[in-house]
C-alpha atoms as a PDB file:
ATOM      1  CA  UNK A   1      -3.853   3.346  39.870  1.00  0.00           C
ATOM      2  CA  UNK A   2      -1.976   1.877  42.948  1.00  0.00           C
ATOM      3  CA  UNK A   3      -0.797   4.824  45.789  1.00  0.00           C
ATOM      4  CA  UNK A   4       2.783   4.408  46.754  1.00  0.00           C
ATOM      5  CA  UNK A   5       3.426   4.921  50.729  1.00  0.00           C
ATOM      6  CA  UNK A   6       5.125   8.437  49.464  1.00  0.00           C
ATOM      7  CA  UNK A   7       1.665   9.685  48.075  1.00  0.00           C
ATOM      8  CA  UNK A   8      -0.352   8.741  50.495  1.00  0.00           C
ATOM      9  CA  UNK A   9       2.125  10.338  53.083  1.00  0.00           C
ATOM     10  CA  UNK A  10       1.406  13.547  50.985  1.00  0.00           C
ATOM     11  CA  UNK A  11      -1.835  13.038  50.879  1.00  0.00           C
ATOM     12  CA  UNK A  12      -2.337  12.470  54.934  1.00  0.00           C
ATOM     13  CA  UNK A  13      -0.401  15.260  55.838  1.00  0.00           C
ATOM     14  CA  UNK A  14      -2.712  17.324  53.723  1.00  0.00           C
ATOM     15  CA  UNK A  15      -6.152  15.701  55.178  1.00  0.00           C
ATOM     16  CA  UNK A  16      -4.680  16.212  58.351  1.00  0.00           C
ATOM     17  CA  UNK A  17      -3.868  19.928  58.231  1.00  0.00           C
ATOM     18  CA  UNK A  18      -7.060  20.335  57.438  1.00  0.00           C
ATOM     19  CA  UNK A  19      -8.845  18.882  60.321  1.00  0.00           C
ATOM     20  CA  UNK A  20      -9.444  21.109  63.060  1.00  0.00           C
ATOM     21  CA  UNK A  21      -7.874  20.209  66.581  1.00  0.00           C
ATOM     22  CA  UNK A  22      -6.715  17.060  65.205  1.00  0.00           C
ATOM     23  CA  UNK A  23      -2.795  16.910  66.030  1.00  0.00           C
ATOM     24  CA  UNK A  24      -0.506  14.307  65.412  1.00  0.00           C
ATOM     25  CA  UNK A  25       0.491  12.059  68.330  1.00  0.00           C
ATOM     26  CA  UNK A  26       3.296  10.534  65.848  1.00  0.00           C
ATOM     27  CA  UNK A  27       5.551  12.451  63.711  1.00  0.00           C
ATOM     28  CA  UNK A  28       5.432  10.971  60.159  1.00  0.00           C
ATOM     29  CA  UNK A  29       9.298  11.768  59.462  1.00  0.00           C
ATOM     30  CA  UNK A  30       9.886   8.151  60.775  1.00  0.00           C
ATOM     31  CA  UNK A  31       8.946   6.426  57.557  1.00  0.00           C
ATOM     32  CA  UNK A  32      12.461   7.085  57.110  1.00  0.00           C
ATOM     33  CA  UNK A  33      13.349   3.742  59.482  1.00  0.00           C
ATOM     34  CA  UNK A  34      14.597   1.017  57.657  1.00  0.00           C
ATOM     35  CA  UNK A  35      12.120  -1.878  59.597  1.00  0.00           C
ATOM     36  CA  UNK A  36       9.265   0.955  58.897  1.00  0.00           C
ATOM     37  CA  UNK A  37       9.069   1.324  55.279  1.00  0.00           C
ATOM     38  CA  UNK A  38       8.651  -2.119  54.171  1.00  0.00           C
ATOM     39  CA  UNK A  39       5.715  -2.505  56.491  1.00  0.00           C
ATOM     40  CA  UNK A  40       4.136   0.961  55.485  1.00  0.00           C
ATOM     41  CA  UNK A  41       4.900  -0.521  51.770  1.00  0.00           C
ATOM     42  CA  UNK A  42       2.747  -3.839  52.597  1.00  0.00           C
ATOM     43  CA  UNK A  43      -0.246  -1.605  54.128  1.00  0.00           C
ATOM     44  CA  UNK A  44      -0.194   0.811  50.941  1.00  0.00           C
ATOM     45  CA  UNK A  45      -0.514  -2.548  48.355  1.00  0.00           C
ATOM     46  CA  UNK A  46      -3.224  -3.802  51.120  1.00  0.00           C
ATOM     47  CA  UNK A  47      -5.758  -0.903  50.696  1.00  0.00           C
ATOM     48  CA  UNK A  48      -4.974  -0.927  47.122  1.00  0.00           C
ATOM     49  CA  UNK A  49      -6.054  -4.787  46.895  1.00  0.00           C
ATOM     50  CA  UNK A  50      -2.886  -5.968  45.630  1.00  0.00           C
ATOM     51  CA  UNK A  51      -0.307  -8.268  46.705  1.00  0.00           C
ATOM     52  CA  UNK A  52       2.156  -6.808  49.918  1.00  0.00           C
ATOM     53  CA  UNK A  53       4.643  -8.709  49.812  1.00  0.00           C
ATOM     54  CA  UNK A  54       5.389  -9.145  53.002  1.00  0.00           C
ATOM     55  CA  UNK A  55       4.742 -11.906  55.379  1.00  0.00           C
ATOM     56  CA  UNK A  56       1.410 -11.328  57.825  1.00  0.00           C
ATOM     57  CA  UNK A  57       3.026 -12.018  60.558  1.00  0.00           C
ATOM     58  CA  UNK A  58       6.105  -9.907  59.877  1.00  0.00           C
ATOM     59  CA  UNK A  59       3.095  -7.404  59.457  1.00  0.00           C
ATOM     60  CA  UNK A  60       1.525  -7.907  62.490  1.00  0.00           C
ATOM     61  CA  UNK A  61       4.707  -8.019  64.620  1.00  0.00           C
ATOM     62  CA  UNK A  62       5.404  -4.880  63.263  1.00  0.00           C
ATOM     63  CA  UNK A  63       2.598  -3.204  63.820  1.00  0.00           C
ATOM     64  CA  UNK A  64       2.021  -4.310  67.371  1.00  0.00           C
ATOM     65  CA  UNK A  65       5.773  -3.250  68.274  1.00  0.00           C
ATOM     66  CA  UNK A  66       5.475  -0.004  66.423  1.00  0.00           C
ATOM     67  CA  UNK A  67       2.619   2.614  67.438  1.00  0.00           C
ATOM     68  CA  UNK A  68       3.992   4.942  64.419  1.00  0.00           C
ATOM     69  CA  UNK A  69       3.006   2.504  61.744  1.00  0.00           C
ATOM     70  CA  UNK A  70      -0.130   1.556  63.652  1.00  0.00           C
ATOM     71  CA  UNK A  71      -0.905   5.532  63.166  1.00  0.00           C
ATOM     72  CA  UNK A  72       0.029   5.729  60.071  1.00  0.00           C
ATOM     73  CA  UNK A  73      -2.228   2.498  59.129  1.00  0.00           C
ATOM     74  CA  UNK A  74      -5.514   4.183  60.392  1.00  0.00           C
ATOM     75  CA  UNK A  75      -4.701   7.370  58.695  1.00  0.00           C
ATOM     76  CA  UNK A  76      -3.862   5.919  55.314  1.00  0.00           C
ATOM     77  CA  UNK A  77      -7.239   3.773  55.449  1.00  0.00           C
ATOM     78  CA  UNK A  78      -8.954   7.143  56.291  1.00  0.00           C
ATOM     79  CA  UNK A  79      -7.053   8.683  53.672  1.00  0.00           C
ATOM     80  CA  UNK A  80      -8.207   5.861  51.066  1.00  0.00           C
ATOM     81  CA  UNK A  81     -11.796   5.930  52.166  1.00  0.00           C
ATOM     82  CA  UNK A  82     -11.969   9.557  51.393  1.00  0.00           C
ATOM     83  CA  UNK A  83     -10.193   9.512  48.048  1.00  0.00           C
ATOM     84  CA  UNK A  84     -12.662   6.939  47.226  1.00  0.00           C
ATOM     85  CA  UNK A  85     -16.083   8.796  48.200  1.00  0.00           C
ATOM     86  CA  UNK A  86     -15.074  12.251  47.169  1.00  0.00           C
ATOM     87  CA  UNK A  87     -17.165  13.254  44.112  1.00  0.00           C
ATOM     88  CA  UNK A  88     -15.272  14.116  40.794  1.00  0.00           C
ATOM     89  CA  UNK A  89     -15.334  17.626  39.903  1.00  0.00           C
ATOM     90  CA  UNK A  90     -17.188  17.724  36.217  1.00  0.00           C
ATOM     91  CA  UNK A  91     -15.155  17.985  33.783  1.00  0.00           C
ATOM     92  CA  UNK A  92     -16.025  19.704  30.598  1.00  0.00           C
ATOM     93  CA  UNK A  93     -16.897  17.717  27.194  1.00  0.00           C
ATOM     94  CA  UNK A  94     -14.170  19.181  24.566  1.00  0.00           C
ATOM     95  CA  UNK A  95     -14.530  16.479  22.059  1.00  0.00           C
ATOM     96  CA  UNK A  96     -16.371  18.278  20.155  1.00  0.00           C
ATOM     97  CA  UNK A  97     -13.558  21.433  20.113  1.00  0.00           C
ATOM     98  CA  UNK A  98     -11.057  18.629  19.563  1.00  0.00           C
ATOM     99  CA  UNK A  99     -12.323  17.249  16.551  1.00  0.00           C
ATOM    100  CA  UNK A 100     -13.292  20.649  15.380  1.00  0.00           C
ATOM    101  CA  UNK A 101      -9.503  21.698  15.717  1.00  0.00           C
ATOM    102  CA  UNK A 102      -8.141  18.855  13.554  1.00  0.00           C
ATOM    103  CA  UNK A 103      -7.303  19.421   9.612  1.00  0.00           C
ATOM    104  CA  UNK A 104     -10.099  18.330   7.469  1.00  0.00           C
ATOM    105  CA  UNK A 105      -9.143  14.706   5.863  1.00  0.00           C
ATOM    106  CA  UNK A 106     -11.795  15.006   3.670  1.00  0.00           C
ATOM    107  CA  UNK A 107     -10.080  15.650   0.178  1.00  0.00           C
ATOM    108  CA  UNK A 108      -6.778  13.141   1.079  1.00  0.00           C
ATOM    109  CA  UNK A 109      -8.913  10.355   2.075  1.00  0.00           C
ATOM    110  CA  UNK A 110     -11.175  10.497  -0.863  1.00  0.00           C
ATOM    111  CA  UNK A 111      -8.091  10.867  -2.896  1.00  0.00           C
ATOM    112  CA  UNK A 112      -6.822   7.422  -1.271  1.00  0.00           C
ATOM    113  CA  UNK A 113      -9.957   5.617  -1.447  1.00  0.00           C
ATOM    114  CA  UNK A 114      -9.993   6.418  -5.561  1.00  0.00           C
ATOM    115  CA  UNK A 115      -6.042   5.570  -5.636  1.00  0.00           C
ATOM    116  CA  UNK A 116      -6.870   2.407  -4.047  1.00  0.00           C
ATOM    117  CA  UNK A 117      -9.934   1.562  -5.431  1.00  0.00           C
ATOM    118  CA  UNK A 118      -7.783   2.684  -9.139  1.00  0.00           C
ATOM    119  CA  UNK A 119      -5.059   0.450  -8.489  1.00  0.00           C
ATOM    120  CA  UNK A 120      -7.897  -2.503  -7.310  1.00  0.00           C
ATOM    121  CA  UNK A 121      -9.381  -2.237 -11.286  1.00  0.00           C
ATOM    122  CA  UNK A 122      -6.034  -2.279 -12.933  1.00  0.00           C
ATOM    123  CA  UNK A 123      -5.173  -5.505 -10.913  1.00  0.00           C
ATOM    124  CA  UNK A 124      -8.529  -6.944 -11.781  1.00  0.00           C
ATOM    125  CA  UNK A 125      -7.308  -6.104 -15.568  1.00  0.00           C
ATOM    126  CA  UNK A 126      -4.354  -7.671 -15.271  1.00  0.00           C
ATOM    127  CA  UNK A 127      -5.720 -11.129 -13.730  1.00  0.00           C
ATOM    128  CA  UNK A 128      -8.533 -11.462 -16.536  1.00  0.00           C
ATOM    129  CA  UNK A 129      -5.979 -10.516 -19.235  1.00  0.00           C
ATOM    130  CA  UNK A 130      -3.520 -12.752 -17.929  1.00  0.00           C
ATOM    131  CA  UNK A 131      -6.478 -15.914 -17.326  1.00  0.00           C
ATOM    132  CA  UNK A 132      -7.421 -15.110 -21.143  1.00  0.00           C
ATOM    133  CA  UNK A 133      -4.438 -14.575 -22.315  1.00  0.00           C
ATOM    134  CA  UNK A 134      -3.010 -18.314 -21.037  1.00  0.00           C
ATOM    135  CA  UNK A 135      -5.911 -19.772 -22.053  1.00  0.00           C
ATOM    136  CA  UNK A 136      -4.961 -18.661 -25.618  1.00  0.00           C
ATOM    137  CA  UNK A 137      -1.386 -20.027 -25.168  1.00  0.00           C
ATOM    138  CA  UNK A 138      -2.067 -23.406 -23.282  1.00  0.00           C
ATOM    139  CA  UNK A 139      -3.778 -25.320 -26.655  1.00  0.00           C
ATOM    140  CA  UNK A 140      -0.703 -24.593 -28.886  1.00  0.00           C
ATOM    141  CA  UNK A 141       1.519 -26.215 -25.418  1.00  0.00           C
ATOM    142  CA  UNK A 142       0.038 -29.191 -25.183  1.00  0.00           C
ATOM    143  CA  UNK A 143      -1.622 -30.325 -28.669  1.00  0.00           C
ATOM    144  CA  UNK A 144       1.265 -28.784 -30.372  1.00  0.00           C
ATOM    145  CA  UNK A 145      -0.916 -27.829 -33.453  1.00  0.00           C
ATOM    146  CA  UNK A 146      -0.787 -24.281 -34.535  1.00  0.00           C
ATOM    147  CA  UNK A 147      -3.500 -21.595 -35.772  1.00  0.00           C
ATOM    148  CA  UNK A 148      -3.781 -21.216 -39.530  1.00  0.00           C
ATOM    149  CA  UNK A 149      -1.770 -24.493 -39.357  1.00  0.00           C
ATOM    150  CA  UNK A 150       1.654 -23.532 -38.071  1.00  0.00           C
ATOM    151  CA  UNK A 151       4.355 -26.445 -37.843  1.00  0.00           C
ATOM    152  CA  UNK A 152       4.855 -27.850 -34.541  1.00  0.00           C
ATOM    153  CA  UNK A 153       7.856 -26.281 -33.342  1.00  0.00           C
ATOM    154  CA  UNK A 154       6.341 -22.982 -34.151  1.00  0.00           C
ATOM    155  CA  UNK A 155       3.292 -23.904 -32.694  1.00  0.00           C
ATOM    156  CA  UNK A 156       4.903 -25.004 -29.254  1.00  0.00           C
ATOM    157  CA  UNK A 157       7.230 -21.636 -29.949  1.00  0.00           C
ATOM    158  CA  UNK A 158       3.730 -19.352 -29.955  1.00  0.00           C
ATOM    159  CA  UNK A 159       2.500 -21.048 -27.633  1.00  0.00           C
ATOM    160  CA  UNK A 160       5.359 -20.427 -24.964  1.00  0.00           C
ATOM    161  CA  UNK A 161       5.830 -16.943 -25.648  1.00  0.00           C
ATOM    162  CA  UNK A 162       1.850 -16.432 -24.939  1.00  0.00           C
ATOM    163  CA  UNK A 163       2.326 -18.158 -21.573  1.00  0.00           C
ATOM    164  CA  UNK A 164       4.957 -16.258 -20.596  1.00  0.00           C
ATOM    165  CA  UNK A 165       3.239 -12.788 -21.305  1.00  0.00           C
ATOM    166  CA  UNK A 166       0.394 -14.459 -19.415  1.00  0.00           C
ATOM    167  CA  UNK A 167       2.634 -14.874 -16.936  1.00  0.00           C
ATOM    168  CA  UNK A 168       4.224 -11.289 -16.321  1.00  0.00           C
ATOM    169  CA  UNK A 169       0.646 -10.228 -16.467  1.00  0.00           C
ATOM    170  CA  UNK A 170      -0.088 -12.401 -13.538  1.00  0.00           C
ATOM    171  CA  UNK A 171       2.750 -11.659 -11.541  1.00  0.00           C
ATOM    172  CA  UNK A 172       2.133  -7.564 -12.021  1.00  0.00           C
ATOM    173  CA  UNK A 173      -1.514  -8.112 -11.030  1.00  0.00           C
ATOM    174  CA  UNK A 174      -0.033 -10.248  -7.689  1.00  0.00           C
ATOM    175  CA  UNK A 175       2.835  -7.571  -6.887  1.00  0.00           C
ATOM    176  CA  UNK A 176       2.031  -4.085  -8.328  1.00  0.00           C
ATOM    177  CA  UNK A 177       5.778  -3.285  -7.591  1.00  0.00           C
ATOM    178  CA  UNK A 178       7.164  -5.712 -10.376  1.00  0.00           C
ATOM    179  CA  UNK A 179       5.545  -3.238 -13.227  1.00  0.00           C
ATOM    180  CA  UNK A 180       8.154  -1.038 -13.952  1.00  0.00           C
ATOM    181  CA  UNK A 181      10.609  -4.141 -14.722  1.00  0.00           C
ATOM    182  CA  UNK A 182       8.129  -5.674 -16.656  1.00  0.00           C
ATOM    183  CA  UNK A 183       7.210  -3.047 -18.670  1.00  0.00           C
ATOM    184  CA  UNK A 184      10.265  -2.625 -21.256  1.00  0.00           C
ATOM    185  CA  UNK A 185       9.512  -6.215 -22.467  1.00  0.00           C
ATOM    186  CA  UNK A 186       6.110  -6.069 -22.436  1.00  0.00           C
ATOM    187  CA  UNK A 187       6.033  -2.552 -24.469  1.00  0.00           C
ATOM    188  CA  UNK A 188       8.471  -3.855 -26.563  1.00  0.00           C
ATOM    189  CA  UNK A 189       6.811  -6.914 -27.574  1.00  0.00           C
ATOM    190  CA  UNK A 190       3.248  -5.448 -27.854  1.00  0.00           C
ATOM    191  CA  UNK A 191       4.557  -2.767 -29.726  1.00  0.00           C
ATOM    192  CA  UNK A 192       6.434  -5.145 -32.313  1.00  0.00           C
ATOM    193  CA  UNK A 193       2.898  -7.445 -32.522  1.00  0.00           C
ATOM    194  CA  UNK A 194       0.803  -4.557 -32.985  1.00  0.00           C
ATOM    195  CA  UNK A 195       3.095  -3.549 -36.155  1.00  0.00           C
ATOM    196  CA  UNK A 196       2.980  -7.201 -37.791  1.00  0.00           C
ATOM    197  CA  UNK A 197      -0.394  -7.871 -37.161  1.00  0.00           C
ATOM    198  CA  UNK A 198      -1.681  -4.208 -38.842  1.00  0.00           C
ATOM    199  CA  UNK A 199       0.716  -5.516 -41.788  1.00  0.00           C
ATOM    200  CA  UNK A 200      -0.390  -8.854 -42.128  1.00  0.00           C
ATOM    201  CA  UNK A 201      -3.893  -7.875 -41.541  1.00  0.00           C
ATOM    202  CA  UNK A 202      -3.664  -4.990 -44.760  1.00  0.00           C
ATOM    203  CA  UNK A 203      -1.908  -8.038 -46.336  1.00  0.00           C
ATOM    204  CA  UNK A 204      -4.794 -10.938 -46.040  1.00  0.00           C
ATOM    205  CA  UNK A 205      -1.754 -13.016 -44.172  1.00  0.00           C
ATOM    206  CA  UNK A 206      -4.086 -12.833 -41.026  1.00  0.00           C
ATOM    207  CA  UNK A 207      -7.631 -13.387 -39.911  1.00  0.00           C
ATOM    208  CA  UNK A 208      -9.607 -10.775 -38.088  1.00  0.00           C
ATOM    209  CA  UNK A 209     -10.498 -13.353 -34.891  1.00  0.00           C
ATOM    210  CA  UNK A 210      -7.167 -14.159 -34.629  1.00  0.00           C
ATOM    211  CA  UNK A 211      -5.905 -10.208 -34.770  1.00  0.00           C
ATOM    212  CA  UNK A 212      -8.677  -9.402 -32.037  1.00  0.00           C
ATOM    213  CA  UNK A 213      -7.219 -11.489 -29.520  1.00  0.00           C
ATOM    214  CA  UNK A 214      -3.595  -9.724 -29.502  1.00  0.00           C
ATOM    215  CA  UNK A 215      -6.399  -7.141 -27.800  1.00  0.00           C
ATOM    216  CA  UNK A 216      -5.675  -8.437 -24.403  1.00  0.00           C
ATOM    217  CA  UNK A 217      -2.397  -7.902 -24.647  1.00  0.00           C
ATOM    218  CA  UNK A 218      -2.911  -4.579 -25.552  1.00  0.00           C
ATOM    219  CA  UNK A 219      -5.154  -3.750 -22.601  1.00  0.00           C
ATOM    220  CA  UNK A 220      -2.654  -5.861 -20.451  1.00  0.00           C
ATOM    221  CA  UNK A 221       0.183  -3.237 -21.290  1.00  0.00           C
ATOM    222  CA  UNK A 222      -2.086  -0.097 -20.775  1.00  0.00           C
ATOM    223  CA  UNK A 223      -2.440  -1.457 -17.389  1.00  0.00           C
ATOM    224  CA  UNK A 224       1.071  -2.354 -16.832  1.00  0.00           C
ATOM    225  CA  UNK A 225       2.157   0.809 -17.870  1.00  0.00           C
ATOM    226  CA  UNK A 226      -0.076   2.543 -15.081  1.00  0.00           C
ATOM    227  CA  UNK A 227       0.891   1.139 -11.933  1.00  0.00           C
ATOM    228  CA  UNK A 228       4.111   1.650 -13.277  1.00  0.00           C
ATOM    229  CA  UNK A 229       3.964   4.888 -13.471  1.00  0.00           C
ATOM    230  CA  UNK A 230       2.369   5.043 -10.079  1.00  0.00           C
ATOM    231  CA  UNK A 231       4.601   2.984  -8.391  1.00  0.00           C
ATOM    232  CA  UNK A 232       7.326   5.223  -9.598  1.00  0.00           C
ATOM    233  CA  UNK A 233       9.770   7.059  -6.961  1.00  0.00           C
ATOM    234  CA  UNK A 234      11.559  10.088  -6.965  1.00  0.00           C
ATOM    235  CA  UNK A 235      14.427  10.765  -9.875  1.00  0.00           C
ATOM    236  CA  UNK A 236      13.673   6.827 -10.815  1.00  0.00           C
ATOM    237  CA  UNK A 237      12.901   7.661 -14.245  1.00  0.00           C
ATOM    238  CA  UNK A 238      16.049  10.345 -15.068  1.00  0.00           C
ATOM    239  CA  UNK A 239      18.028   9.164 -18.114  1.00  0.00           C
ATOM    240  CA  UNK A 240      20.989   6.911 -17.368  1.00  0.00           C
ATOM    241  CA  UNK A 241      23.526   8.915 -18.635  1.00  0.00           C
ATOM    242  CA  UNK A 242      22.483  11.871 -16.192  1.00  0.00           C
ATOM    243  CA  UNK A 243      23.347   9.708 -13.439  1.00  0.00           C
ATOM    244  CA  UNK A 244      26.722   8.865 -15.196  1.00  0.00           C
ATOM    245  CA  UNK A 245      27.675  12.657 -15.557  1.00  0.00           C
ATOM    246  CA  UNK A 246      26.875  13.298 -11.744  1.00  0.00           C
ATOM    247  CA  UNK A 247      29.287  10.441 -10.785  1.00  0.00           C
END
């Protein structure tokens, strides 16, 4: 780090004391003088090897005018020379104490590595259910033609609702935060499909391959309904009408 004139004033003053019969010819109080300072500036920056800012030759005049600076020069280079050869003191290794010191992350980091790696599966979930689920859906879209030979309309009607649970899958699996809106229709939907389907199935109205792949929709939900429930804040899931009565 760069030594302003002030420091290394300090730090003469000190090196001097110290020297035995050594007295100073110049008293150092002058740095006070307005044409003196910039120049003992300039010298400072020059030992340090950066720029002085000063013109040379404004330097040079100076210095050959002014037998104050010109002391002041050879005892900041001594200074400098002696800073720079003087042996650190050892300093001893705590990094060890340090680290001892610090709270043990050992159980909070393994419990975000399993939240993350948790949350990682039920997005995986989500984008396979959603893939299979469109792929389901897509066939009634565009050929129109229904399972167990639905009319057209109803085909195309099938057809769009499957996409669009395909859909909210997707979008859950691509922003975890958007589960708690999607959930209500979701729930609601899968738990209307599982009803009808366990009654037509008892019935004969439905075939077993066809009931198996209302599956992914179930495991869809399950999944929704986690992060959800994960993603959920403080007093976000009180009932409505306590919030009323506070107002």
């Amino acid at each position: 780090m760069a030594a302003t004139p002030t420091v290394r004033r300090l730090l003469i003053d000190r090196l001097t004391d110290r020297d035995v019969g050594r007295t100073r010819e110049f008293p150092m109080d002058d740095r006070r003088d307005d044409a003196c300072w910039p120049v003992r500036e300039a010298i400072s920056a020059q030992l340090d090897g950066e720029a002085s800012g000063l013109a040379e030759t404004v330097m040079v005049r100076h210095l050959a005018a002014c037998p104050g600076c010109r002391h002041w020069q050879e005892q900041a280079q001594q200074v400098t020379r002696r800073t720079r050869l003087t042996v650190a003191e050892a300093i001893p290794d705590v990094t060890f104490a340090v680290l001892t010191a610090l709270p043990d992350p050992g159980p909070a980091a393994a419990r975000q590595v399993r939240v993350r790696l948790g949350d990682l599966a039920l997005r995986l979930t989500l984008l396979a259910v959603g893939v299979g689920q469109a792929a389901l859906a897509v066939p009634s879209l565009t050929t129109g033609t229904g399972v167990m030979s639905a009319p057209t309309h109803v085909a195309h009607e099938t057809g769009a609702w499957g996409l669009a649970v395909a859909v909210s899958f997707l979008a859950v699996a691509a922003a975890p935060r958007l589960a708690a809106g999607a959930l209500p229709f979701l729930a609601a939907f899968t738990l209307l499909l599982t009803v009808l389907t366990v009654s037509d199935l008892t019935a004969g109205m439905v075939h077993v391959e066809r009931a198996a792949g209302h599956l992914l929709v179930l495991a869809g939900v399950a999944a929704v309904s986690v992060l959800a429930w994960q993603g959920r804040s403080p007093g976000s899931w009180r009932p409505l009408l306590a919030g009323r009565s506070r107002a």
